[in-house]
PDB file of N, CA and C in Angstrom:
ATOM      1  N   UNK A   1     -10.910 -25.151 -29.887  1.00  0.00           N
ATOM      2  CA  UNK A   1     -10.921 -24.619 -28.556  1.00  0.00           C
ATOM      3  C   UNK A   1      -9.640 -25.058 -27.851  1.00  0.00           C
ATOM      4  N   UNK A   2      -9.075 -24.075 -27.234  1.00  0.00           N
ATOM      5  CA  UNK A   2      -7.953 -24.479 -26.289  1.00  0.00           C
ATOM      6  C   UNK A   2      -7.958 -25.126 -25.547  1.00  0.00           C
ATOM      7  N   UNK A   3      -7.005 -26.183 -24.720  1.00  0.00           N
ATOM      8  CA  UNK A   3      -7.314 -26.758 -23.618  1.00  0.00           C
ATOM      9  C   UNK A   3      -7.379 -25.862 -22.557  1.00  0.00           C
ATOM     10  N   UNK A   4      -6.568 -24.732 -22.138  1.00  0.00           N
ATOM     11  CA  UNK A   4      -6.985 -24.201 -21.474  1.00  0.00           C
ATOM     12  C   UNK A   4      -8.404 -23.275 -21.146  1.00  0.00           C
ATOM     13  N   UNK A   5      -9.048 -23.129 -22.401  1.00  0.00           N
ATOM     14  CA  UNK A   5     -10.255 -22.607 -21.833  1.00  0.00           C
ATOM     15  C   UNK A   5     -11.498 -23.549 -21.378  1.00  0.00           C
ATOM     16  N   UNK A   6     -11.033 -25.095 -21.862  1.00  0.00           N
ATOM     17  CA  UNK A   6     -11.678 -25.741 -21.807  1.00  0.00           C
ATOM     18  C   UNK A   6     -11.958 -26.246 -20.189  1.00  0.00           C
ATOM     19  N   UNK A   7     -10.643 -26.481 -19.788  1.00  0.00           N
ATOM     20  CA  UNK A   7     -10.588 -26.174 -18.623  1.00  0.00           C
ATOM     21  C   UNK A   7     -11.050 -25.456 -17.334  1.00  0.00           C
ATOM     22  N   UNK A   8     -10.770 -24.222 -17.703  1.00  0.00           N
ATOM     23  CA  UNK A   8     -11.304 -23.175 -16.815  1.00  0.00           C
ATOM     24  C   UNK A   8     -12.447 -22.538 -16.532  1.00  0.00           C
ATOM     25  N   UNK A   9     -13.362 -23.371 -18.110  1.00  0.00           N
ATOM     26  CA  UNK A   9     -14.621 -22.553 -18.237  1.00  0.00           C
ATOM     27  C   UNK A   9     -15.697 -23.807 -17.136  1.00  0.00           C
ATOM     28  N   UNK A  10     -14.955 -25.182 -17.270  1.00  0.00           N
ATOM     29  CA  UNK A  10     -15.734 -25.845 -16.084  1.00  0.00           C
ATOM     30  C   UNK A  10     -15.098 -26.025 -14.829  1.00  0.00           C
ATOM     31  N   UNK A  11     -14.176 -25.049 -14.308  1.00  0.00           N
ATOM     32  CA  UNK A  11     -13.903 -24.976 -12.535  1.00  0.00           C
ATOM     33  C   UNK A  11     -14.375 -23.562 -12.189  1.00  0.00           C
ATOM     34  N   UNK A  12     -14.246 -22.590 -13.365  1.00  0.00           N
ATOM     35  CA  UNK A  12     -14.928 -21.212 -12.736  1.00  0.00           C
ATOM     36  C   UNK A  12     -15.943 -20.618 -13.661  1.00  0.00           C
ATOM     37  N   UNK A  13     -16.887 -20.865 -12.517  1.00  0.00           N
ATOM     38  CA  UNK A  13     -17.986 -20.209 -13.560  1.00  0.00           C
ATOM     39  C   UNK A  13     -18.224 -18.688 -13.639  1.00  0.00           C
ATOM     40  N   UNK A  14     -17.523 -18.384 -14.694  1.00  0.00           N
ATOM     41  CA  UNK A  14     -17.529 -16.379 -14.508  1.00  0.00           C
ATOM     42  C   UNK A  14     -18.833 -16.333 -15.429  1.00  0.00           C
ATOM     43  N   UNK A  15     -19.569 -15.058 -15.574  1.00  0.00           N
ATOM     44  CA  UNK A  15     -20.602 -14.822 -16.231  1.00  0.00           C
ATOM     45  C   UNK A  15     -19.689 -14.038 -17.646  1.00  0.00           C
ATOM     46  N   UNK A  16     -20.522 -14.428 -18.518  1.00  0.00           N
ATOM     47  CA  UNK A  16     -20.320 -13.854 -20.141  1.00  0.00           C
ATOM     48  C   UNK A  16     -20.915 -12.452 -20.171  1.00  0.00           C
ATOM     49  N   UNK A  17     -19.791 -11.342 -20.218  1.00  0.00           N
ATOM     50  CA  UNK A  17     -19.966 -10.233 -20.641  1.00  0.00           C
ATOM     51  C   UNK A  17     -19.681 -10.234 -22.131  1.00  0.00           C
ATOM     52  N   UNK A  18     -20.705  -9.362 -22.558  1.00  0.00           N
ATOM     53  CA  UNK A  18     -20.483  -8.595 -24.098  1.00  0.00           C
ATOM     54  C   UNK A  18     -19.261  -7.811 -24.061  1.00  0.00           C
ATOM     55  N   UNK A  19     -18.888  -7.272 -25.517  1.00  0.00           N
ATOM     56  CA  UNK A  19     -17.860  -6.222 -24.825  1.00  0.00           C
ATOM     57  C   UNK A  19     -17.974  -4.946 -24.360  1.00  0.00           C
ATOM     58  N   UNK A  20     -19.358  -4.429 -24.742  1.00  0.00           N
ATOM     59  CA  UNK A  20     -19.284  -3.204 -23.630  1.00  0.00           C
ATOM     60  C   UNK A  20     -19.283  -3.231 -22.439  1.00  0.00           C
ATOM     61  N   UNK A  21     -19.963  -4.414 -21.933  1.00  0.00           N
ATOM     62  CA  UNK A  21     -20.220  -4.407 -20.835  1.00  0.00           C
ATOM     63  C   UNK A  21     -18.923  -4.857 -20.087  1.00  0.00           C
ATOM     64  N   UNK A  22     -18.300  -5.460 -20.565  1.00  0.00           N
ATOM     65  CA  UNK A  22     -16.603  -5.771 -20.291  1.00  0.00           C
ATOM     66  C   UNK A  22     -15.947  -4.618 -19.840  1.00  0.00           C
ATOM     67  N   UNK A  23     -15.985  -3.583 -20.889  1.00  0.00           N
ATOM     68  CA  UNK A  23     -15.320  -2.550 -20.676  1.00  0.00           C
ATOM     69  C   UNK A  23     -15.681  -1.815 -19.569  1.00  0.00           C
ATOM     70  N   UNK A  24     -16.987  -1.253 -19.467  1.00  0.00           N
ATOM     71  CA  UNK A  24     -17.649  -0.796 -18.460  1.00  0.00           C
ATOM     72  C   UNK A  24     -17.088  -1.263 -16.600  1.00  0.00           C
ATOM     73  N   UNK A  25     -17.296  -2.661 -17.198  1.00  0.00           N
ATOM     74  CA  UNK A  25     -16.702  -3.608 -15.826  1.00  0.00           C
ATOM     75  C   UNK A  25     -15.422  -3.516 -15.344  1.00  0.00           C
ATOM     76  N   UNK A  26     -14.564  -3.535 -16.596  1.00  0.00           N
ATOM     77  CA  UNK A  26     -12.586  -2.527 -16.047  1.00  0.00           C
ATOM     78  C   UNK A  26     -12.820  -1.379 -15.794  1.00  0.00           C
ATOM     79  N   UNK A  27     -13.192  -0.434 -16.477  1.00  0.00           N
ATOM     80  CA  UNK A  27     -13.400   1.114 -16.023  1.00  0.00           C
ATOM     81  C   UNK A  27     -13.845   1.208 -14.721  1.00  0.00           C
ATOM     82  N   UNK A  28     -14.870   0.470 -14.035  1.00  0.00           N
ATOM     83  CA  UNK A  28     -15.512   0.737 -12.678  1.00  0.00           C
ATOM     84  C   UNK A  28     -14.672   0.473 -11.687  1.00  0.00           C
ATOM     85  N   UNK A  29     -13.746  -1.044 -12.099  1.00  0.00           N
ATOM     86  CA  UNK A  29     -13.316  -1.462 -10.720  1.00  0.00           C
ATOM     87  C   UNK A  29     -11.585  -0.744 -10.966  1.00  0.00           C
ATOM     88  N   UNK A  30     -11.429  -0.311 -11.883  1.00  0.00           N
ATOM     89  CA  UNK A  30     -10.093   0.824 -11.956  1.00  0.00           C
ATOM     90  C   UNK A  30     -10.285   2.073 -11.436  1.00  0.00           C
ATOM     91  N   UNK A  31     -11.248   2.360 -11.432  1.00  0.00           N
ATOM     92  CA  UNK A  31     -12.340   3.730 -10.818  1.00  0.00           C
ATOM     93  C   UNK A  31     -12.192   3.479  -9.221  1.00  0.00           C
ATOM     94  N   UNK A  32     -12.662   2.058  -8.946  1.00  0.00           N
ATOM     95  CA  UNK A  32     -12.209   2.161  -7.195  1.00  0.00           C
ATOM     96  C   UNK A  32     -11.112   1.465  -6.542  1.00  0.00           C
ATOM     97  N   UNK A  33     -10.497   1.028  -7.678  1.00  0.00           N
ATOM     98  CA  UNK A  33      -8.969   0.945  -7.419  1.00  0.00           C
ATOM     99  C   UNK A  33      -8.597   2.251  -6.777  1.00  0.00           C
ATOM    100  N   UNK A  34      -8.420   3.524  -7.710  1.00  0.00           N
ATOM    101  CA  UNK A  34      -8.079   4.412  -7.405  1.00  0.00           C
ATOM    102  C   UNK A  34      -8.711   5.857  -6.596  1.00  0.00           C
ATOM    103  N   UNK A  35     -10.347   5.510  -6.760  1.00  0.00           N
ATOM    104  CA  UNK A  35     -10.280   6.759  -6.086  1.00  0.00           C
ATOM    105  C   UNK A  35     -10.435   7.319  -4.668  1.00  0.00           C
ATOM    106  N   UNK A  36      -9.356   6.798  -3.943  1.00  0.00           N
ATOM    107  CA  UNK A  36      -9.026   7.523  -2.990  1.00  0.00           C
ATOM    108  C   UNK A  36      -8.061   8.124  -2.927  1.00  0.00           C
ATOM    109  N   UNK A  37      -7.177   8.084  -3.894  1.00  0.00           N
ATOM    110  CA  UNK A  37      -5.960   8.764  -4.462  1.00  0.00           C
ATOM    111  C   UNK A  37      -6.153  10.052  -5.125  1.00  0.00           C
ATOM    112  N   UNK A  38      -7.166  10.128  -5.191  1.00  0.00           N
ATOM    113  CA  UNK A  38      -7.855  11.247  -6.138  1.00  0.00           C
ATOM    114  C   UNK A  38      -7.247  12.750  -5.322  1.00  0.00           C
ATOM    115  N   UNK A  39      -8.282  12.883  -4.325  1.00  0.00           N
ATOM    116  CA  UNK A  39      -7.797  14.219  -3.728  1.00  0.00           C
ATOM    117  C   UNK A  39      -6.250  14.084  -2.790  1.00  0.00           C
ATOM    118  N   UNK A  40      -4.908  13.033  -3.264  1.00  0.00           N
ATOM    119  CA  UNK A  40      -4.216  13.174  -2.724  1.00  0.00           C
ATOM    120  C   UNK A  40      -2.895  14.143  -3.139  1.00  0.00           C
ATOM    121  N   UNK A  41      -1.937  14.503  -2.322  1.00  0.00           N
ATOM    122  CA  UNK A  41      -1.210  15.593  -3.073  1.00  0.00           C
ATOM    123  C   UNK A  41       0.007  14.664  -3.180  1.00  0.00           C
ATOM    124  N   UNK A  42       0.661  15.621  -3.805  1.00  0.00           N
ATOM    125  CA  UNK A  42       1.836  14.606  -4.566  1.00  0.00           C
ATOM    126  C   UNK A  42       3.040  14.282  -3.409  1.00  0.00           C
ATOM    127  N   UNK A  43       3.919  13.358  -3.712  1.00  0.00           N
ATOM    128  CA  UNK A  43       4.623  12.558  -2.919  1.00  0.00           C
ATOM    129  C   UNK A  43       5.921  12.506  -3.430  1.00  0.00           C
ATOM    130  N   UNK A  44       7.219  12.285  -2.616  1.00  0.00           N
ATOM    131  CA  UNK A  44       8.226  11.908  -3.353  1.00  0.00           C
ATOM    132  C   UNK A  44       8.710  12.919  -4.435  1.00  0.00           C
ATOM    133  N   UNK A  45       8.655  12.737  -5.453  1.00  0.00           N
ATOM    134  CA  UNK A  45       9.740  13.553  -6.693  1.00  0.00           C
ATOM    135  C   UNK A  45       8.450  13.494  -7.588  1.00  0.00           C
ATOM    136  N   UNK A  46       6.978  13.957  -7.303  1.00  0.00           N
ATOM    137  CA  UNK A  46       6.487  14.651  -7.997  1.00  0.00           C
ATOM    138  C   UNK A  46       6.209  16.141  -8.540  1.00  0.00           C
ATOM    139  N   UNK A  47       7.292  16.989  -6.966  1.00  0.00           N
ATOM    140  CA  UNK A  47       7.291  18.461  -7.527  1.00  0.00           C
ATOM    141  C   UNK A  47       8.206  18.550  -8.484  1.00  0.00           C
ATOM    142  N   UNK A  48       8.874  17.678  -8.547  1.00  0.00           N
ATOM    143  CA  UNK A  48      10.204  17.860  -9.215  1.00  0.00           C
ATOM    144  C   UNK A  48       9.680  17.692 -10.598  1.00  0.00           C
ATOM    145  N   UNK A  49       8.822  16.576 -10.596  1.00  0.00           N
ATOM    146  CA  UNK A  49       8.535  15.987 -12.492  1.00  0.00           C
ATOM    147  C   UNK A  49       7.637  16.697 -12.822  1.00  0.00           C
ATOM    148  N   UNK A  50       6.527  17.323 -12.120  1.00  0.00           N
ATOM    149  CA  UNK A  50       5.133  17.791 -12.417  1.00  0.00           C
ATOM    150  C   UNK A  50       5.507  19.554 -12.220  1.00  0.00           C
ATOM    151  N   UNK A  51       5.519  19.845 -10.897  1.00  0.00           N
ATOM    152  CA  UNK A  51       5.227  20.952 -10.588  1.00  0.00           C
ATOM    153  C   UNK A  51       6.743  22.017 -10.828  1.00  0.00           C
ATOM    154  N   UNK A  52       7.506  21.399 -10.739  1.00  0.00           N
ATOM    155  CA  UNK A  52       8.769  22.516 -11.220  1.00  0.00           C
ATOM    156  C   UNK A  52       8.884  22.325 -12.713  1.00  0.00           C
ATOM    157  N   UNK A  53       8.736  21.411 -13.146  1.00  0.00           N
ATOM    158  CA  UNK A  53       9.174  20.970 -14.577  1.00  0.00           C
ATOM    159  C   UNK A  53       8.644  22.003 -15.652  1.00  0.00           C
ATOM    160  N   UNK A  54       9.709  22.942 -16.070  1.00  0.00           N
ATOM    161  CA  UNK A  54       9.492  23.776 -17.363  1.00  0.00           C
ATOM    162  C   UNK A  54       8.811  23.222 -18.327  1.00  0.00           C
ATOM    163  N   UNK A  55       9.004  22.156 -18.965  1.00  0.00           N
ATOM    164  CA  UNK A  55       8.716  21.968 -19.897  1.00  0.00           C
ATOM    165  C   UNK A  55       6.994  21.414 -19.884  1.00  0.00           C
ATOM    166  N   UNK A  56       6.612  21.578 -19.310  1.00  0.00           N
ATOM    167  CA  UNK A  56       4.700  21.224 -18.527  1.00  0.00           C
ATOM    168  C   UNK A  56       3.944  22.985 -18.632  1.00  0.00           C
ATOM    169  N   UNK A  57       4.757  23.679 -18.527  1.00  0.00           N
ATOM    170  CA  UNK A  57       4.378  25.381 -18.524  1.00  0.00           C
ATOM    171  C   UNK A  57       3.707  25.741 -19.641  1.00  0.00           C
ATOM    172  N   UNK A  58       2.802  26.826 -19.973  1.00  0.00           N
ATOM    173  CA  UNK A  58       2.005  26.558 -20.740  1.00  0.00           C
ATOM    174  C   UNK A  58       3.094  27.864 -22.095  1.00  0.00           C
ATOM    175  N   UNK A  59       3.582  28.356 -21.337  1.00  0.00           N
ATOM    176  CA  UNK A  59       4.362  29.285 -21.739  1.00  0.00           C
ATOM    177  C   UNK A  59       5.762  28.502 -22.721  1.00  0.00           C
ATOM    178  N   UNK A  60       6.038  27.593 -22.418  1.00  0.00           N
ATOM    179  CA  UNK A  60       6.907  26.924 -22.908  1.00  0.00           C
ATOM    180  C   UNK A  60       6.653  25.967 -24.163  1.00  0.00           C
ATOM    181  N   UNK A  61       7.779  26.283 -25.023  1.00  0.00           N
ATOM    182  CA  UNK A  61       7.405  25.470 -26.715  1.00  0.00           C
ATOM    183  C   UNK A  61       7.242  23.962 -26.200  1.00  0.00           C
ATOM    184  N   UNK A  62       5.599  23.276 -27.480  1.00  0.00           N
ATOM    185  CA  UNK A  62       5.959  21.664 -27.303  1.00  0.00           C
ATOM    186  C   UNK A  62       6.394  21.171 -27.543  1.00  0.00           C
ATOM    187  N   UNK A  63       7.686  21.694 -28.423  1.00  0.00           N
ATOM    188  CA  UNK A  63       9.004  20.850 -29.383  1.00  0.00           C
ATOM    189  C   UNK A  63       9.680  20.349 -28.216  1.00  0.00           C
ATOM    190  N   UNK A  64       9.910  21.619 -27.133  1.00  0.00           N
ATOM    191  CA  UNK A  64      11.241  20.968 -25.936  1.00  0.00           C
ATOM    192  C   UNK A  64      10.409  19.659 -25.443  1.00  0.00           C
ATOM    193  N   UNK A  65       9.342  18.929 -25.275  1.00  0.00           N
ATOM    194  CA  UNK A  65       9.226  17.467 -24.907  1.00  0.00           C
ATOM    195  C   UNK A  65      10.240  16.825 -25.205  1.00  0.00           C
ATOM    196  N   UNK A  66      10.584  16.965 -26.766  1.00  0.00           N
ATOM    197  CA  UNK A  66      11.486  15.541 -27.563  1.00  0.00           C
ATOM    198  C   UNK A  66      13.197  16.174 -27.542  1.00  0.00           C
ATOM    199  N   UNK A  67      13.510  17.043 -26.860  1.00  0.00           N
ATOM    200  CA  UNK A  67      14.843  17.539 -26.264  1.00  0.00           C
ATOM    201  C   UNK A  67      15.006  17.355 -24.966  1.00  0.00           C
ATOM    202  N   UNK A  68      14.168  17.525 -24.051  1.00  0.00           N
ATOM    203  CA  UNK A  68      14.746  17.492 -22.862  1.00  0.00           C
ATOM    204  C   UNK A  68      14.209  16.194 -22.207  1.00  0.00           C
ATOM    205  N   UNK A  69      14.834  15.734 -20.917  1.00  0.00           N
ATOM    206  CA  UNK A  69      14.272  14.863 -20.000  1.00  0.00           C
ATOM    207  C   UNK A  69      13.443  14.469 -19.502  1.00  0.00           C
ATOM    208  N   UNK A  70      12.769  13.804 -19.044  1.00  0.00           N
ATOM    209  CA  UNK A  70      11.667  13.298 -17.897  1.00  0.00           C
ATOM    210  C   UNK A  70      11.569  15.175 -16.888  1.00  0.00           C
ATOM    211  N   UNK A  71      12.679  15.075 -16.174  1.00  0.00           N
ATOM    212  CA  UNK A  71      13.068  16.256 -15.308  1.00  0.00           C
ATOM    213  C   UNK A  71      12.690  17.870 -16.070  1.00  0.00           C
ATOM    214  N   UNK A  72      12.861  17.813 -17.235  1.00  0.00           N
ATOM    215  CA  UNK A  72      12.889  18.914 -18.026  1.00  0.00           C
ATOM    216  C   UNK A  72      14.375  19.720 -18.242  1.00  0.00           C
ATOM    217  N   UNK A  73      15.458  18.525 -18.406  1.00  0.00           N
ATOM    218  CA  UNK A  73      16.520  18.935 -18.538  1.00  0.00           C
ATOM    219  C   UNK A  73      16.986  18.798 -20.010  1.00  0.00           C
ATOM    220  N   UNK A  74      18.345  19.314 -20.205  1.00  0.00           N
ATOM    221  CA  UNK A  74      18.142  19.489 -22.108  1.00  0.00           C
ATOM    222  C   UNK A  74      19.077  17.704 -21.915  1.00  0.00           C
ATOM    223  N   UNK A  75      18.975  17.233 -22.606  1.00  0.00           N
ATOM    224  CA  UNK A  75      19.302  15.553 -22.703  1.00  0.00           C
ATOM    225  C   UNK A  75      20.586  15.617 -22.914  1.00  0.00           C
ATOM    226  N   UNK A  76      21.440  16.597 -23.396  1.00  0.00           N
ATOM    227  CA  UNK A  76      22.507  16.632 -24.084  1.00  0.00           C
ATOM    228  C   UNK A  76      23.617  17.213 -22.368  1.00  0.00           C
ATOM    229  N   UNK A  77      22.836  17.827 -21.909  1.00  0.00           N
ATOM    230  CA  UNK A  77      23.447  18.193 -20.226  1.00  0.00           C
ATOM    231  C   UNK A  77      24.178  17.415 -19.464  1.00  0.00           C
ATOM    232  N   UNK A  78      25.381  17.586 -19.080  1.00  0.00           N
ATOM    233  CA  UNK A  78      26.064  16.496 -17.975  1.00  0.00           C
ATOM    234  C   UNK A  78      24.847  16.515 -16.490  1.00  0.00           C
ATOM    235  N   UNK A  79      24.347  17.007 -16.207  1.00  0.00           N
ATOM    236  CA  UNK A  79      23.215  17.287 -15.072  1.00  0.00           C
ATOM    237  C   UNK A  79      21.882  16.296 -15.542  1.00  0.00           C
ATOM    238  N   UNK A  80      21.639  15.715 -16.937  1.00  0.00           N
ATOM    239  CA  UNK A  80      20.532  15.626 -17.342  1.00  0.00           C
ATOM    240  C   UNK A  80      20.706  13.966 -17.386  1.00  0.00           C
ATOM    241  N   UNK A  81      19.175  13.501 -16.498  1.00  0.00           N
ATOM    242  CA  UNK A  81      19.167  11.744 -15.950  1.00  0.00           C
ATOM    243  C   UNK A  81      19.089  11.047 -17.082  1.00  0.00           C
ATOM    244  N   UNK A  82      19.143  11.504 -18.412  1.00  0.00           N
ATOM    245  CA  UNK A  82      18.889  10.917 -19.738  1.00  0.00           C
ATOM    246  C   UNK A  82      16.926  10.305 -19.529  1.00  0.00           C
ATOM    247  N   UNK A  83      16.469  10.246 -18.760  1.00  0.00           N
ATOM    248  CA  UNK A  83      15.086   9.686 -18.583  1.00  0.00           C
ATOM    249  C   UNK A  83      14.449  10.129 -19.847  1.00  0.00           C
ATOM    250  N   UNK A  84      14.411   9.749 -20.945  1.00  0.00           N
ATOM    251  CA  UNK A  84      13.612  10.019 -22.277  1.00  0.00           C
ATOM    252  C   UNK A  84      12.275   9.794 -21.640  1.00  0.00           C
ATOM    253  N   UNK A  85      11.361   9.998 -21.665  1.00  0.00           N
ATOM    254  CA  UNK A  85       9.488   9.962 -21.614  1.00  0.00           C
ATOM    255  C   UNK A  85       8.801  10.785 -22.160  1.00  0.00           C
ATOM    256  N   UNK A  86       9.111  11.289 -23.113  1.00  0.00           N
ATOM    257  CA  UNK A  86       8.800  12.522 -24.390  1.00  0.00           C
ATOM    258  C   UNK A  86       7.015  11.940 -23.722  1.00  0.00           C
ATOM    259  N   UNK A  87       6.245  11.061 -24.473  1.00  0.00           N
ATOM    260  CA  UNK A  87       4.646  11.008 -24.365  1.00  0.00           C
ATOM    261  C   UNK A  87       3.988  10.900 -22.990  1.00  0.00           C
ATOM    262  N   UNK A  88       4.814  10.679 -21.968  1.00  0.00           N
ATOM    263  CA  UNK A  88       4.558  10.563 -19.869  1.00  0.00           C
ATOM    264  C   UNK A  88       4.520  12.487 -19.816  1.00  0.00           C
ATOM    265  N   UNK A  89       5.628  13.302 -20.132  1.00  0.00           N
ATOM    266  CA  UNK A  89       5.509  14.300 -19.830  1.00  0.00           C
ATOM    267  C   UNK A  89       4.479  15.145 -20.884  1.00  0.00           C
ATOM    268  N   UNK A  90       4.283  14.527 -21.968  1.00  0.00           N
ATOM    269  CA  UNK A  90       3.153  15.275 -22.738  1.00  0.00           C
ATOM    270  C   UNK A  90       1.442  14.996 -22.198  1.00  0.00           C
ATOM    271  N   UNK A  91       1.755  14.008 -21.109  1.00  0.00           N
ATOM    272  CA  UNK A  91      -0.025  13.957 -20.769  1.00  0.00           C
ATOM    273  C   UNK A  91       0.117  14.664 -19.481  1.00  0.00           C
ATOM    274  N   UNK A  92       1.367  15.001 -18.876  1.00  0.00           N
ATOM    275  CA  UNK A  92       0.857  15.715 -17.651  1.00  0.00           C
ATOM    276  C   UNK A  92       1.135  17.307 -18.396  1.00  0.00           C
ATOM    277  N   UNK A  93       1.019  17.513 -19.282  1.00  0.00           N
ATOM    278  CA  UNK A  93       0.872  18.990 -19.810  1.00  0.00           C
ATOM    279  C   UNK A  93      -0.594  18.873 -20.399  1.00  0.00           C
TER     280      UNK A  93
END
């Protein structure tokens, strides 16, 4: 046993979750972390990444992810922020 758990387990007494119930317990309080953010509209340079961004279109090939930018610019572009996030822009598609 570590000293540190040895430690901590007699100044704070947390209760012993299993691990589902662990999990359950992050999911909930990440749940009201956030949801009042839920019905909010976007802010800042999210039309730019989300809502203009070609490469999010349903019409558009999923190869261009791993060519173009964060922005949806071709990477190779003097215009283009180099922002690689190939798998960030594949979950908002």
């Amino acid at each position: 046993m570590a000293l540190s758990e040895v430690y901590w387990d007699r100044h704070i007494p947390l209760p012993k979750l299993g691990p589902v119930q662990a999990k359950v317990t992050v999911a909930v309080l990440a749940l009201l972390c956030f949801i009042n953010s839920y019905d909010g509209e976007f802010v800042f340079d999210d039309s730019e990444a989300i809502v203009n961004n070609k490469d999010l279109k349903p019409a558009t090939p999923l190869s261009n992810i791993w060519r173009n930018d964060f922005w949806g610019s071709n990477l190779s572009s003097n215009s283009s922020h180099k922002s690689y996030r190939p798998l960030t822009v594949l979950t908002f598609r």
